[in-house]
Each structure stands twice: as C-alpha cells, then as structure tokens.
C-alpha atoms as a PDB file:
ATOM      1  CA  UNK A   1     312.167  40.052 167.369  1.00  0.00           C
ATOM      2  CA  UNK A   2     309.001  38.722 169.182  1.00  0.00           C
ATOM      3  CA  UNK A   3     310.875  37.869 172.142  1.00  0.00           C
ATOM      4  CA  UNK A   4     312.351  41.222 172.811  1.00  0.00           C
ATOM      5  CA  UNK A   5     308.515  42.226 173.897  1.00  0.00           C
ATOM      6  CA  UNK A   6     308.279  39.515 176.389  1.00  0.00           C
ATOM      7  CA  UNK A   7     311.609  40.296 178.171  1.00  0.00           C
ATOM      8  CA  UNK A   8     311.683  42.524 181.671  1.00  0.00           C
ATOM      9  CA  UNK A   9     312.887  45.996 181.567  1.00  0.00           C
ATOM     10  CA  UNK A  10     315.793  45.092 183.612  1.00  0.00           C
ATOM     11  CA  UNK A  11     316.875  42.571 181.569  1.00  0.00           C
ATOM     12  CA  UNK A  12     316.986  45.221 178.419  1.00  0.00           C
ATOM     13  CA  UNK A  13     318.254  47.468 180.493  1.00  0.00           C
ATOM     14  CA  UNK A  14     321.274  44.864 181.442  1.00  0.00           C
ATOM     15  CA  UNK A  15     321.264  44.059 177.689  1.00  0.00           C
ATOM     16  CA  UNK A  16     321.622  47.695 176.766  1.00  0.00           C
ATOM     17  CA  UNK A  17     324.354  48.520 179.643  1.00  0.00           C
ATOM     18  CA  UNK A  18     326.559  45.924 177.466  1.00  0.00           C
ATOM     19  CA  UNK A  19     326.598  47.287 174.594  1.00  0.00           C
ATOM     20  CA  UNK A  20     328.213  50.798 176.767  1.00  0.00           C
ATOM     21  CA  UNK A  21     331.328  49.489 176.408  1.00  0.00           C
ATOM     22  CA  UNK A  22     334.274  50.980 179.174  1.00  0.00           C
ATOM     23  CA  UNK A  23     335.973  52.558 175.941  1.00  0.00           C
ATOM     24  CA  UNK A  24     333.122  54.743 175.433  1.00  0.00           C
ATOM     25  CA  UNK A  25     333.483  58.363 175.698  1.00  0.00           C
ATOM     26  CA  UNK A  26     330.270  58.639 178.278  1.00  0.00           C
ATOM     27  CA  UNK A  27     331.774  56.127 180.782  1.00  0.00           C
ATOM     28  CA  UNK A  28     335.171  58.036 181.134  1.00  0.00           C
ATOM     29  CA  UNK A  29     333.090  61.176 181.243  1.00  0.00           C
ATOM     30  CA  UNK A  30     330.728  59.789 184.552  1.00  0.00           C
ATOM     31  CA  UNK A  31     334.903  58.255 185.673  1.00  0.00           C
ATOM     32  CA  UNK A  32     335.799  61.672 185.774  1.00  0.00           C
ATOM     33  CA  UNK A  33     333.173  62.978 187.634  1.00  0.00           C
ATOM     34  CA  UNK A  34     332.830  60.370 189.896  1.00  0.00           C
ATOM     35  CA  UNK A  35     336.136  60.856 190.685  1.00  0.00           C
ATOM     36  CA  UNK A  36     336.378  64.467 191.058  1.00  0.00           C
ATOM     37  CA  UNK A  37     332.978  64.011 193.360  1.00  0.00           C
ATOM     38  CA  UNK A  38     335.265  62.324 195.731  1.00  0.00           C
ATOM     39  CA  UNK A  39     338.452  64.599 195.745  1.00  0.00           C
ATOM     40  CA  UNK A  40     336.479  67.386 196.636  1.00  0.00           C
ATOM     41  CA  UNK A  41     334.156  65.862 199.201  1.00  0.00           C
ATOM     42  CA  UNK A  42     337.508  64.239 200.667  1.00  0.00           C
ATOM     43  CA  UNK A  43     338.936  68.164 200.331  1.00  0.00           C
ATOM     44  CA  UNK A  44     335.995  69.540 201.759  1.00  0.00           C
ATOM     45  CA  UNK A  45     336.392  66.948 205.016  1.00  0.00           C
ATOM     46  CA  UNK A  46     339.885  67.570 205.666  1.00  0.00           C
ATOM     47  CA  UNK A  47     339.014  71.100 205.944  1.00  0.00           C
ATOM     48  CA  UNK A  48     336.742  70.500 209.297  1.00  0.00           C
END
C-alpha cells in the first residue's frame, strides 16, 4: 500500500499492537511476569 510509507512509526506501531491480541500466548507470558515482578518486590518490602 502507498500509504503505509507515509504513516508515523507510532501509528504502525499502534496498528501492529492490535493485531497482539490479549489471547495471545506472548501477552499472558509478559501477565505473568509482570505479575510475579510485583509479588516478589511486595515480598521483598515486607521483609524490611
């Protein structure tokens, strides 16, 4: 498409973050660890 050459990088990046839909495998993976990031930094500052 002609167009798509024209367009910003955020907008294909927006574009492109669609199509990563929340049933995909990667999102539940960066879920998880997002997740687990905050149990153990909430662990870790109980512990002081």
């Amino acid at each position: 498409m002609a167009l798509r050459k024209y367009r910003t990088g955020a907008a294909v990046a927006a574009n492109e973050a669609e199509a990563a839909q929340a049933g995909s495998p990667a999102f539940w993976v960066c879920l998880a660890l997002l997740l687990a990031t905050a149990a153990l930094a909430a662990r870790i500052a109980s512990l002081w």
